[in-house]
PDB file of N, CA and C in Angstrom:
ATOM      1  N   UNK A   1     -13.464  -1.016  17.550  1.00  0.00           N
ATOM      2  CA  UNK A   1     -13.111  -0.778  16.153  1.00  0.00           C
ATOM      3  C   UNK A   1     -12.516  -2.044  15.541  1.00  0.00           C
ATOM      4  N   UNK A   2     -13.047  -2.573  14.019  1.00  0.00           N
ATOM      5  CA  UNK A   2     -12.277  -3.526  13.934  1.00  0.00           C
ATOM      6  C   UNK A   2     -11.166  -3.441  12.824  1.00  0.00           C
ATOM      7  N   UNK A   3     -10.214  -4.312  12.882  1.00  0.00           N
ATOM      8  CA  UNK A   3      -9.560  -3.553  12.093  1.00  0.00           C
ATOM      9  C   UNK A   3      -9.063  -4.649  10.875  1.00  0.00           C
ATOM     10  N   UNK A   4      -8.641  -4.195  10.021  1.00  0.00           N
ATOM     11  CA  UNK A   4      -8.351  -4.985   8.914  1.00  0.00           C
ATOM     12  C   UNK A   4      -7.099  -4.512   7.816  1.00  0.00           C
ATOM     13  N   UNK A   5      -6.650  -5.635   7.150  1.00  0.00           N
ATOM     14  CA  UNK A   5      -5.021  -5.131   6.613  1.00  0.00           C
ATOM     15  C   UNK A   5      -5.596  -5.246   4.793  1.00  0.00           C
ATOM     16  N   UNK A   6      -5.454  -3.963   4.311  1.00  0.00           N
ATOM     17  CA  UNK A   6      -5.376  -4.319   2.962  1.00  0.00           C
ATOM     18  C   UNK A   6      -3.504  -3.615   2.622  1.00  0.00           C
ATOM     19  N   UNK A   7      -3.452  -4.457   1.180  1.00  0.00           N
ATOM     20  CA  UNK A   7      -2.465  -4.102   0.172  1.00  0.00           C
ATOM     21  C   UNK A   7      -2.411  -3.754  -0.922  1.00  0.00           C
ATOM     22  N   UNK A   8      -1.727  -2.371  -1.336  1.00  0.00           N
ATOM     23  CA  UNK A   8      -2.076  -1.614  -2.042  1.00  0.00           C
ATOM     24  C   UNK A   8      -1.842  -1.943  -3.448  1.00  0.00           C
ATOM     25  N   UNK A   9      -0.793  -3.118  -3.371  1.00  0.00           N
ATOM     26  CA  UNK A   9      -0.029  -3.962  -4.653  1.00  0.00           C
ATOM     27  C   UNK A   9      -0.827  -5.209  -5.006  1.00  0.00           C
ATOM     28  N   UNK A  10      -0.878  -5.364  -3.586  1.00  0.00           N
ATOM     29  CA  UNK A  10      -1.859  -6.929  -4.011  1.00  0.00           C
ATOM     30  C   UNK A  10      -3.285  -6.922  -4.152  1.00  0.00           C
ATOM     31  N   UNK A  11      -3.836  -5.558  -3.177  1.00  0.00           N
ATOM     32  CA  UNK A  11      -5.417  -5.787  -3.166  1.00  0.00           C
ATOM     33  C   UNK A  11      -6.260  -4.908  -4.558  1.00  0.00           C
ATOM     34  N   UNK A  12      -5.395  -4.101  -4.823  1.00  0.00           N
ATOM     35  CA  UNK A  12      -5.608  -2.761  -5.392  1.00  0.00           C
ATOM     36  C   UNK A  12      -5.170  -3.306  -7.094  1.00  0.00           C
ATOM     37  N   UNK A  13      -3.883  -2.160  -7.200  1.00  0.00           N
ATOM     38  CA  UNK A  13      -2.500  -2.124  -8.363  1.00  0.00           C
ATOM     39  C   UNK A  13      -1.405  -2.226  -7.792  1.00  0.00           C
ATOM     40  N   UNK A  14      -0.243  -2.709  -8.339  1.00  0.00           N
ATOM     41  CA  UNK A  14       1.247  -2.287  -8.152  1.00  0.00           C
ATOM     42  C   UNK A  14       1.342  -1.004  -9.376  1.00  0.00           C
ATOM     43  N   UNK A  15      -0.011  -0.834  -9.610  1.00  0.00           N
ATOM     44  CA  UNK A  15       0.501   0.407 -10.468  1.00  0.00           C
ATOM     45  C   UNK A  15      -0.236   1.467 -10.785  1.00  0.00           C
ATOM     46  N   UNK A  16      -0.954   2.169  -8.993  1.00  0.00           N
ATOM     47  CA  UNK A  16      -1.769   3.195  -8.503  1.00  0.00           C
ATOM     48  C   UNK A  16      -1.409   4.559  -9.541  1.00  0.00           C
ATOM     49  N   UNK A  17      -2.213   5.305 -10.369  1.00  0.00           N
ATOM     50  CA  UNK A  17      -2.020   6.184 -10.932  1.00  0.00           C
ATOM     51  C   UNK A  17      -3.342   7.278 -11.304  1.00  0.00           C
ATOM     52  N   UNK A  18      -2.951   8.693 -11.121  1.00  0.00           N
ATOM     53  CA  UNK A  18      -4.308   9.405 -11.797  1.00  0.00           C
ATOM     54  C   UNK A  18      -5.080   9.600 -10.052  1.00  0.00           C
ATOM     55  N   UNK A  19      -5.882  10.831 -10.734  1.00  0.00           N
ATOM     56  CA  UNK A  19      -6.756  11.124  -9.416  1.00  0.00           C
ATOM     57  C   UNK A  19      -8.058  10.611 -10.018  1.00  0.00           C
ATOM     58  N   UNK A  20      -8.384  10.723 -11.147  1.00  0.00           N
ATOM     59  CA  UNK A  20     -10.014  10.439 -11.404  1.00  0.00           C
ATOM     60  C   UNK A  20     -10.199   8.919 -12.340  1.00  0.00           C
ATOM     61  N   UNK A  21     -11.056   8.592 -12.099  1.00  0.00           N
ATOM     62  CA  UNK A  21     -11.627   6.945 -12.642  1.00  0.00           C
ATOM     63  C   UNK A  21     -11.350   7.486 -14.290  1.00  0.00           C
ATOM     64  N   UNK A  22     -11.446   8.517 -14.830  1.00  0.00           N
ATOM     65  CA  UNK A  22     -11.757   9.007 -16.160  1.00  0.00           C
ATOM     66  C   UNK A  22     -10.129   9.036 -16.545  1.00  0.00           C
ATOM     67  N   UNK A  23      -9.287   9.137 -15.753  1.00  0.00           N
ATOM     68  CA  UNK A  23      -7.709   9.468 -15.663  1.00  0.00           C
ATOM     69  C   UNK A  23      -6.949   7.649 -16.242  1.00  0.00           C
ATOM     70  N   UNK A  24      -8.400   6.432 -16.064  1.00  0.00           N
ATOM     71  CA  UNK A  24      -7.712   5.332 -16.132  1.00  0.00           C
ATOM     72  C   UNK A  24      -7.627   4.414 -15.236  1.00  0.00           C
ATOM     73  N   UNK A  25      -7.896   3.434 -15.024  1.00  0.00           N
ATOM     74  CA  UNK A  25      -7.634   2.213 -13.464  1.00  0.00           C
ATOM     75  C   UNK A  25      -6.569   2.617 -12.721  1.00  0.00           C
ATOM     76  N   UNK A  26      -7.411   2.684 -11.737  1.00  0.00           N
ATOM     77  CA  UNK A  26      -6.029   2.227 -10.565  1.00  0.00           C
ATOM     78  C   UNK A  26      -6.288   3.886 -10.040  1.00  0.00           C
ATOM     79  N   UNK A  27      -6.893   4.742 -10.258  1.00  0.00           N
ATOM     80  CA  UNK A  27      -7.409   6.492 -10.048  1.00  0.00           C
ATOM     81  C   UNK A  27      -7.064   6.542  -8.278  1.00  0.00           C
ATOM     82  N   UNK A  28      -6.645   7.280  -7.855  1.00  0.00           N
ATOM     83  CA  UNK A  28      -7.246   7.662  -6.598  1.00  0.00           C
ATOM     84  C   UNK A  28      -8.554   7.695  -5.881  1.00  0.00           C
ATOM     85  N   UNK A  29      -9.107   8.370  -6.937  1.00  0.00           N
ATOM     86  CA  UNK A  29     -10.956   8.149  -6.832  1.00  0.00           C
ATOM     87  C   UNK A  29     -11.707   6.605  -6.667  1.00  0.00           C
ATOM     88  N   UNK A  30     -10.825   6.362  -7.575  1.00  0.00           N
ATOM     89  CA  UNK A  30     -11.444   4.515  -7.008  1.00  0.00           C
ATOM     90  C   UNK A  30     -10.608   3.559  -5.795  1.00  0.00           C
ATOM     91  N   UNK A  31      -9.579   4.323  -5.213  1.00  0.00           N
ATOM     92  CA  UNK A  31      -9.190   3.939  -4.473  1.00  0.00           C
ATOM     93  C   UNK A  31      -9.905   4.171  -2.654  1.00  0.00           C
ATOM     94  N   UNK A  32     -10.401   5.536  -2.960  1.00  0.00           N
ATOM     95  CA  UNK A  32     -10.699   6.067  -1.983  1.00  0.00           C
ATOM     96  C   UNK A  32     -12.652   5.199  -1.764  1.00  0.00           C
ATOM     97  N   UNK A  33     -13.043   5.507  -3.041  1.00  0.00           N
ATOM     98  CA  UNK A  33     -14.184   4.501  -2.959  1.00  0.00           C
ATOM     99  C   UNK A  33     -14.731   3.090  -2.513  1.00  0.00           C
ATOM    100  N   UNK A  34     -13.454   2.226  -3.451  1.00  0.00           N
ATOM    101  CA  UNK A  34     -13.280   1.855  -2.886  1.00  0.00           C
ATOM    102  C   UNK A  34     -12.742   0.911  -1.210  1.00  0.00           C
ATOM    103  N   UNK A  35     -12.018   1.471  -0.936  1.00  0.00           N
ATOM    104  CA  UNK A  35     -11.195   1.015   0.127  1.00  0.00           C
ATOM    105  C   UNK A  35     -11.519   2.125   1.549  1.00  0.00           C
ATOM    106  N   UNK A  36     -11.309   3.422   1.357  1.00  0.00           N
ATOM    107  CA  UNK A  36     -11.297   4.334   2.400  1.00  0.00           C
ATOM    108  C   UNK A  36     -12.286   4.395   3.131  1.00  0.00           C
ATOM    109  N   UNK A  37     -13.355   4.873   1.828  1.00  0.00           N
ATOM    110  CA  UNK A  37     -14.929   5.341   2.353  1.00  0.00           C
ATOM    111  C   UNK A  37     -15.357   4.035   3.127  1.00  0.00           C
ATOM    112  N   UNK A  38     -15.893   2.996   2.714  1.00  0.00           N
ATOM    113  CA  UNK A  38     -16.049   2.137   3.455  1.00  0.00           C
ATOM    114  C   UNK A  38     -15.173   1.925   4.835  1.00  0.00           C
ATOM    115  N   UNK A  39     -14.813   1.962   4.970  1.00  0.00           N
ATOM    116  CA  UNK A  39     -14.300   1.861   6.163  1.00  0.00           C
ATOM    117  C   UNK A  39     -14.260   3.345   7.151  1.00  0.00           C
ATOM    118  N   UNK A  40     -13.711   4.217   6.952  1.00  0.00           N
ATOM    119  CA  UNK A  40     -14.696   5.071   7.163  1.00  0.00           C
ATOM    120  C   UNK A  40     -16.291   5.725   7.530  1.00  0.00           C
ATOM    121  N   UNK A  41     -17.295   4.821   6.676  1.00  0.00           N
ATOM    122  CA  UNK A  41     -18.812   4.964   6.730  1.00  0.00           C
ATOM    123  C   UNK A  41     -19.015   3.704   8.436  1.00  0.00           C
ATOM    124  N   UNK A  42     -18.245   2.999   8.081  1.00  0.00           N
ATOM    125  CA  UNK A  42     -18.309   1.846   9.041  1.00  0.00           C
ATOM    126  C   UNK A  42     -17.669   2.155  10.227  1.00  0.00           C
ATOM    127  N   UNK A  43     -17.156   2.842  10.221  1.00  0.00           N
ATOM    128  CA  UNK A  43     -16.400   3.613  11.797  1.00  0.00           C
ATOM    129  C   UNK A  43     -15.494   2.527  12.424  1.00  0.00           C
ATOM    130  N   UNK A  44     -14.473   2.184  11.090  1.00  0.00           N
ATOM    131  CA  UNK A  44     -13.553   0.829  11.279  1.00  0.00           C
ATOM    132  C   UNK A  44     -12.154   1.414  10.913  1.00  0.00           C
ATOM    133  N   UNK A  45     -11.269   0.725  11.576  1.00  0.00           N
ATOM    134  CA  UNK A  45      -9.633   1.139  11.141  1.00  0.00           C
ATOM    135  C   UNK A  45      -8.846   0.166  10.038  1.00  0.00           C
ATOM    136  N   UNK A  46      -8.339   0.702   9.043  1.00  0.00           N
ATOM    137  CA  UNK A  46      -7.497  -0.100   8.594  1.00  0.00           C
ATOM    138  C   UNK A  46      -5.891   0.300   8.785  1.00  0.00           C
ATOM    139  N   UNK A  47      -5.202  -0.986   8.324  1.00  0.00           N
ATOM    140  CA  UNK A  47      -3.770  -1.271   7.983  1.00  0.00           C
ATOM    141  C   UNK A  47      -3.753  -0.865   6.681  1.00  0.00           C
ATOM    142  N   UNK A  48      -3.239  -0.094   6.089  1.00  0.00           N
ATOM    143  CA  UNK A  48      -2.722  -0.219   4.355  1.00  0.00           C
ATOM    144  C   UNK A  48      -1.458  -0.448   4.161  1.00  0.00           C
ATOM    145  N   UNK A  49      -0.771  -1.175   3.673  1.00  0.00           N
ATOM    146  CA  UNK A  49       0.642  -1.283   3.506  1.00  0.00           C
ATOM    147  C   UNK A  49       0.940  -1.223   2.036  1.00  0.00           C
ATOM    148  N   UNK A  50       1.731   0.296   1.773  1.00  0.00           N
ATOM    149  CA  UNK A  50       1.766   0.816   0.631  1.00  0.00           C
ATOM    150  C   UNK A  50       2.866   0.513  -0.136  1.00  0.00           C
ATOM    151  N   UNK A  51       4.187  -0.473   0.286  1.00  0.00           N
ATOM    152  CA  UNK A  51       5.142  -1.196  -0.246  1.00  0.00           C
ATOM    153  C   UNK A  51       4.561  -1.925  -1.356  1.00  0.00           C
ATOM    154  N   UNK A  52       5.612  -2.072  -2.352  1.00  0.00           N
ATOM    155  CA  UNK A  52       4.965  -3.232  -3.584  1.00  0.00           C
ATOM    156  C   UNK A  52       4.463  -2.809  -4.835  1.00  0.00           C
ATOM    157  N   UNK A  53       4.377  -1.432  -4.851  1.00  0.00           N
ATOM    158  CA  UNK A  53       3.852  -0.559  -6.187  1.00  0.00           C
ATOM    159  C   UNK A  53       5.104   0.155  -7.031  1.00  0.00           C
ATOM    160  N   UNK A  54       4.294   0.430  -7.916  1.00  0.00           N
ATOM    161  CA  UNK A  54       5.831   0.957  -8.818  1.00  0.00           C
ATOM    162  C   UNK A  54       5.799   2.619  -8.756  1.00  0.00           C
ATOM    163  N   UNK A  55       5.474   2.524  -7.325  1.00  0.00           N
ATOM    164  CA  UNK A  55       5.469   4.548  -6.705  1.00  0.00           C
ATOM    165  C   UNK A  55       4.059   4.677  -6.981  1.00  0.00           C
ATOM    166  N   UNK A  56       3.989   6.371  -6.213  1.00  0.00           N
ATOM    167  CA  UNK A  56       3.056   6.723  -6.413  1.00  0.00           C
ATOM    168  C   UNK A  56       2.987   8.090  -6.882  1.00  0.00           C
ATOM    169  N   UNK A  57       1.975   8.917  -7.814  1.00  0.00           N
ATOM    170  CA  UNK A  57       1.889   9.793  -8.218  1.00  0.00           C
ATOM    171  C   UNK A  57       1.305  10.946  -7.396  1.00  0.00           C
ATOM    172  N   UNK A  58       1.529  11.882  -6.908  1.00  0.00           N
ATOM    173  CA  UNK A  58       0.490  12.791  -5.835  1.00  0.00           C
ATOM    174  C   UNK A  58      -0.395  13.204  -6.320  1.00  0.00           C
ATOM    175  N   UNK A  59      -1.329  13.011  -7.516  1.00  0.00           N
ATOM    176  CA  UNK A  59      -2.439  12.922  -7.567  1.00  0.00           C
ATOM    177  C   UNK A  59      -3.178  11.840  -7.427  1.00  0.00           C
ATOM    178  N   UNK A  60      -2.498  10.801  -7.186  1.00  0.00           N
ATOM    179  CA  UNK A  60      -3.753   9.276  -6.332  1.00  0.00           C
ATOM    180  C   UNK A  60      -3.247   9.612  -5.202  1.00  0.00           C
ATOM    181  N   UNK A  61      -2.318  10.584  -4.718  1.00  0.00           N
ATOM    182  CA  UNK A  61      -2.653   9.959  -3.106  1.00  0.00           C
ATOM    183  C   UNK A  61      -3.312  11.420  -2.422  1.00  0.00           C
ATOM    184  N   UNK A  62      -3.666  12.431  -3.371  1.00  0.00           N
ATOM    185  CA  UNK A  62      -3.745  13.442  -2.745  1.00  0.00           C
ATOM    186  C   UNK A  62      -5.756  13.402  -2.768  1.00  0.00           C
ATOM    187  N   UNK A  63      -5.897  12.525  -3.694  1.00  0.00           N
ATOM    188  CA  UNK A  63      -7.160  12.126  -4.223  1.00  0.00           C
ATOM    189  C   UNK A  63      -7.981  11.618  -3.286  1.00  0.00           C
ATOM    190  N   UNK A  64      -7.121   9.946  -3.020  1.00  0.00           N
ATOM    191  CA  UNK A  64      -7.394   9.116  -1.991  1.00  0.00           C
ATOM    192  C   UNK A  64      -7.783   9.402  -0.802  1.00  0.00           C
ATOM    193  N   UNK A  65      -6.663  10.332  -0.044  1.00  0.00           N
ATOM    194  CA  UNK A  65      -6.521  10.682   1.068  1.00  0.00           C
ATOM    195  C   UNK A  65      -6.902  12.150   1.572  1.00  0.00           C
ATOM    196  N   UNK A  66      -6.731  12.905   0.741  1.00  0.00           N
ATOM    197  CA  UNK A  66      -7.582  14.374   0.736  1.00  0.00           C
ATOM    198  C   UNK A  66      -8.825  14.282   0.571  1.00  0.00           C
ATOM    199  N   UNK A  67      -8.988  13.702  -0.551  1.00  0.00           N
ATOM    200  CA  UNK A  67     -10.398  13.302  -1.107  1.00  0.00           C
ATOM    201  C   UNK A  67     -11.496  13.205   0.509  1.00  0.00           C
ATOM    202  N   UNK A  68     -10.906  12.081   1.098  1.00  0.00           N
ATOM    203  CA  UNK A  68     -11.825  11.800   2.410  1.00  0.00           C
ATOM    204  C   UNK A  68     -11.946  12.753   3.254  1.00  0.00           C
ATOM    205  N   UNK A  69     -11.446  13.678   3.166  1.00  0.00           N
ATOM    206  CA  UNK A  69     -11.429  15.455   3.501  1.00  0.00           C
ATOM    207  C   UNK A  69     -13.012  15.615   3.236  1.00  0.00           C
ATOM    208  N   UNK A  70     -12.087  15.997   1.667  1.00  0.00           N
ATOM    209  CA  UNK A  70     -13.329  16.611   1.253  1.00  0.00           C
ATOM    210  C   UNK A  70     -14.899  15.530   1.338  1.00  0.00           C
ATOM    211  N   UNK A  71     -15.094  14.548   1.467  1.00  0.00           N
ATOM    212  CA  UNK A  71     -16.396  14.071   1.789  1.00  0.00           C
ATOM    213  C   UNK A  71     -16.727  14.208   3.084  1.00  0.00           C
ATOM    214  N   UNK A  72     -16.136  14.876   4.018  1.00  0.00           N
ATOM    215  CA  UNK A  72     -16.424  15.622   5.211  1.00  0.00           C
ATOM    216  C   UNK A  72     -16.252  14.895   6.438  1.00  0.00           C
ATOM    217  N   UNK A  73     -14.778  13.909   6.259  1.00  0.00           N
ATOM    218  CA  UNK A  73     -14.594  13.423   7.520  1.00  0.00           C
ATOM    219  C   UNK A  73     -13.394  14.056   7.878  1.00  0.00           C
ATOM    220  N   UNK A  74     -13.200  14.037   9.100  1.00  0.00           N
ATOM    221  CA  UNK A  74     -12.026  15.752  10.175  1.00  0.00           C
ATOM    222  C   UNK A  74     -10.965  14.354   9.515  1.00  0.00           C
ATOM    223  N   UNK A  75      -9.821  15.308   9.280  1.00  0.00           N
ATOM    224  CA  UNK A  75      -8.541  14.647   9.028  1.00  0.00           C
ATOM    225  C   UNK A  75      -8.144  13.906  10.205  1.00  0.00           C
ATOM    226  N   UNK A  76      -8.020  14.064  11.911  1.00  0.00           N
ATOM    227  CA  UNK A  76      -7.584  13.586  13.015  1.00  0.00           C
ATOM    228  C   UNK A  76      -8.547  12.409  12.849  1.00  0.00           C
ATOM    229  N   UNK A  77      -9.425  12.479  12.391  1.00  0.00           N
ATOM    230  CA  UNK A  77     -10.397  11.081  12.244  1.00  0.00           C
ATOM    231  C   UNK A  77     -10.031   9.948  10.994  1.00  0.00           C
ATOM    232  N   UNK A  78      -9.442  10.523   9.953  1.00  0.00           N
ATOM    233  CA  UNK A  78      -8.717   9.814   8.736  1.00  0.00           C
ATOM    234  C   UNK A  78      -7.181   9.538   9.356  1.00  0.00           C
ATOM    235  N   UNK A  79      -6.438  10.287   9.649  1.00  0.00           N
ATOM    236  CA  UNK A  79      -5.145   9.421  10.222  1.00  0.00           C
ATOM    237  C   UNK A  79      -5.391   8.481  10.950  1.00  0.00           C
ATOM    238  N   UNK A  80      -6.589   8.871  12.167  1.00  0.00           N
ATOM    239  CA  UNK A  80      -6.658   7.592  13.177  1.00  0.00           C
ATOM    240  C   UNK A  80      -7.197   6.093  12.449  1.00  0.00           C
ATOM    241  N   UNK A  81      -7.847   6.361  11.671  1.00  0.00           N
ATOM    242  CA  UNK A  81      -8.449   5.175  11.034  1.00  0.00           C
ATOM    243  C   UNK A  81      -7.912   4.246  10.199  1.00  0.00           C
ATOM    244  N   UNK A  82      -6.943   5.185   9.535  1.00  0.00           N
ATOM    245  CA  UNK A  82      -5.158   3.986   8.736  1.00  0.00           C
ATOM    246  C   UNK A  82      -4.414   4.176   9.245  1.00  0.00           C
ATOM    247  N   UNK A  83      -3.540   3.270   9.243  1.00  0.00           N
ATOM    248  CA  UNK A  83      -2.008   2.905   9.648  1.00  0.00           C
ATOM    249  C   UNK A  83      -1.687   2.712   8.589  1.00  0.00           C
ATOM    250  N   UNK A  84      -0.554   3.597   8.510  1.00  0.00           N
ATOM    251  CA  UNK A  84       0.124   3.383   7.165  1.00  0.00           C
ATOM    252  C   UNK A  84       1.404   3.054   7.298  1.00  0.00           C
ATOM    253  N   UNK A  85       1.177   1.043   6.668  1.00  0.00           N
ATOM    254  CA  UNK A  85       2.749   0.905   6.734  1.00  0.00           C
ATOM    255  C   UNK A  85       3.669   1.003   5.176  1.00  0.00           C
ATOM    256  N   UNK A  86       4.659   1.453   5.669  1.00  0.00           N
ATOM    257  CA  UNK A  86       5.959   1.502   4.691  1.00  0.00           C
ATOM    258  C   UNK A  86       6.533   1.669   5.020  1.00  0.00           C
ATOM    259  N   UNK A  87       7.860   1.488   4.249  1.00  0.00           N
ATOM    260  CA  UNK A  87       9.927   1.736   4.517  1.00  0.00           C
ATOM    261  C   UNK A  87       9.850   2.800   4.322  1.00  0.00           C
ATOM    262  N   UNK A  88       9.042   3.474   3.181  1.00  0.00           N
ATOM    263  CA  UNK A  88       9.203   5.116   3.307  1.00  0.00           C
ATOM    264  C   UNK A  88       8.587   5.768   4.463  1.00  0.00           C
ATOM    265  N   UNK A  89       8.833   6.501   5.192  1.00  0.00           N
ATOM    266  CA  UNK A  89       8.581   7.191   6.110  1.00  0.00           C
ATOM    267  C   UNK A  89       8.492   8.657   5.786  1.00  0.00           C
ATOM    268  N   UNK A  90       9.174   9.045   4.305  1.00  0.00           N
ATOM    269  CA  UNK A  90       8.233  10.320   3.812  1.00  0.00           C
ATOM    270  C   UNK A  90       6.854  10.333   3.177  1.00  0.00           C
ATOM    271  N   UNK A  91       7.030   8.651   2.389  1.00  0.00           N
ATOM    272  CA  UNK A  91       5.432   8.469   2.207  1.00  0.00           C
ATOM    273  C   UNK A  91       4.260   8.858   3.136  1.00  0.00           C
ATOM    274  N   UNK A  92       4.411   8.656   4.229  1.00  0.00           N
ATOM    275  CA  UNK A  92       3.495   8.603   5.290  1.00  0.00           C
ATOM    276  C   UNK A  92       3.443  10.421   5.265  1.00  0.00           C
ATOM    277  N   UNK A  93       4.285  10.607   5.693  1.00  0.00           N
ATOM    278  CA  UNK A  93       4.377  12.470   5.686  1.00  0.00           C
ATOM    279  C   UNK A  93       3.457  13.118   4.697  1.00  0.00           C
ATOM    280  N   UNK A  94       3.897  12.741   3.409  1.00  0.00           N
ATOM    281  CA  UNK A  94       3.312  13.288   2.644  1.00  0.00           C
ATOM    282  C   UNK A  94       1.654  13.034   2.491  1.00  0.00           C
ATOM    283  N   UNK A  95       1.372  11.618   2.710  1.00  0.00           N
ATOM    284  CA  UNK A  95      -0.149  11.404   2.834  1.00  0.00           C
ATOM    285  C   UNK A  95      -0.576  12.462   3.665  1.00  0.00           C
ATOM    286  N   UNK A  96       0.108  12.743   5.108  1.00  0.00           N
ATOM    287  CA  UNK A  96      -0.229  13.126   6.404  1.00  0.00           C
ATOM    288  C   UNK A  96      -1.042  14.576   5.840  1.00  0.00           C
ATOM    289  N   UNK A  97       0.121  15.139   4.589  1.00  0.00           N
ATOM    290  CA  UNK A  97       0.310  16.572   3.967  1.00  0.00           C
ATOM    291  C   UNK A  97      -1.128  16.733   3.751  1.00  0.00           C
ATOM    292  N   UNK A  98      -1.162  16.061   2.278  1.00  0.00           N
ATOM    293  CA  UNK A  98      -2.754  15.449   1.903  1.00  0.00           C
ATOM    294  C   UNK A  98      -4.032  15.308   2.696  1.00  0.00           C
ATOM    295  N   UNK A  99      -3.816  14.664   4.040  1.00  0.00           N
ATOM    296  CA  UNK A  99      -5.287  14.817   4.700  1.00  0.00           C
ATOM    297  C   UNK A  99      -5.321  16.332   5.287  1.00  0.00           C
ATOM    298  N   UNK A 100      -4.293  16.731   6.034  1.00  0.00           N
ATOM    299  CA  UNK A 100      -4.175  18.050   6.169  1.00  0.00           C
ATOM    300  C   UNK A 100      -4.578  18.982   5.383  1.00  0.00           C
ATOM    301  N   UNK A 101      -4.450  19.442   3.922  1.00  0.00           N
ATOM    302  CA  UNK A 101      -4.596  20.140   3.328  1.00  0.00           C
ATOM    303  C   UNK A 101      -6.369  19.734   2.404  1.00  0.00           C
ATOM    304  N   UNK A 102      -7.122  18.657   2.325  1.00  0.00           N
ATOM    305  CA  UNK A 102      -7.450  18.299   2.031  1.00  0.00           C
ATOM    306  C   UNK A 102      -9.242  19.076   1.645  1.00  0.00           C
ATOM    307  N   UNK A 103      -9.282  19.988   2.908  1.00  0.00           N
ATOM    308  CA  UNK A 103     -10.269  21.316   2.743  1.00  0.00           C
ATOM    309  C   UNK A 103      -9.567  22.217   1.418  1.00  0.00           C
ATOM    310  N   UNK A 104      -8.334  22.183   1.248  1.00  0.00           N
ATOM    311  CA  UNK A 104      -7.820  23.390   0.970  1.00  0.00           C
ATOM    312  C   UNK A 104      -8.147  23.534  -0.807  1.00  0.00           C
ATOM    313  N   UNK A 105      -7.649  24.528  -1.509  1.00  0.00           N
ATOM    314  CA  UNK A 105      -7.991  24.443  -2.685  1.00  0.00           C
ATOM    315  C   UNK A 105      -7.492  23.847  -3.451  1.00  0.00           C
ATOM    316  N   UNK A 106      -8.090  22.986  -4.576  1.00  0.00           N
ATOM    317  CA  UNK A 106      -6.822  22.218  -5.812  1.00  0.00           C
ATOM    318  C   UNK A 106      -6.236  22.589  -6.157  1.00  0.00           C
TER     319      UNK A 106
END
């Protein structure tokens, strides 16, 4: 697996917001398009290090990270594939929430 470090401030926004591209830049939806799926389709792991933004809204991360749910990859296969670094350590939880629930209904 190879693995690679993106940043969510530097590669992305420091100012991730919205679940849908129609919601405005910086969507969840284009996050997950960008950044997830690919790596994902490629059967590769990333680093994301989610420090550096001005927060996040739980609809980009429920988007992002549920989202890859719903395009039909098993959640134990989406945790294994990011590492998610941050100082928050509920951040991570809550993503965790998100791939977990990510079958479930909106």
């Amino acid at each position: 697996m190879t693995q690679s470090k993106i940043s969510v401030a530097k590669d992305f926004s420091r100012y991730p917001a919205g679940r849908y591209k129609a919601d405005g830049p910086a969507s969840g939806e284009e996050f997950l398009e960008t950044f997830l799926l690919p790596t994902l389709k490629a059967g590769q792991s990333q680093d994301i290090e989610l420090d550096g933004t001005r927060g996040y809204g739980s609809s980009f991360l429920e988007e992002a990270f549920g989202g890859a749910v719903r395009k039909g990859y098993d959640p134990e296969v989406v945790k294994r594939s990011f590492k998610l670094i941050t100082a928050d350590k509920s951040l991570v939880e809550e993503i965790h929430e998100y791939i977990d629930q990510g079958n479930a209904d909106e």
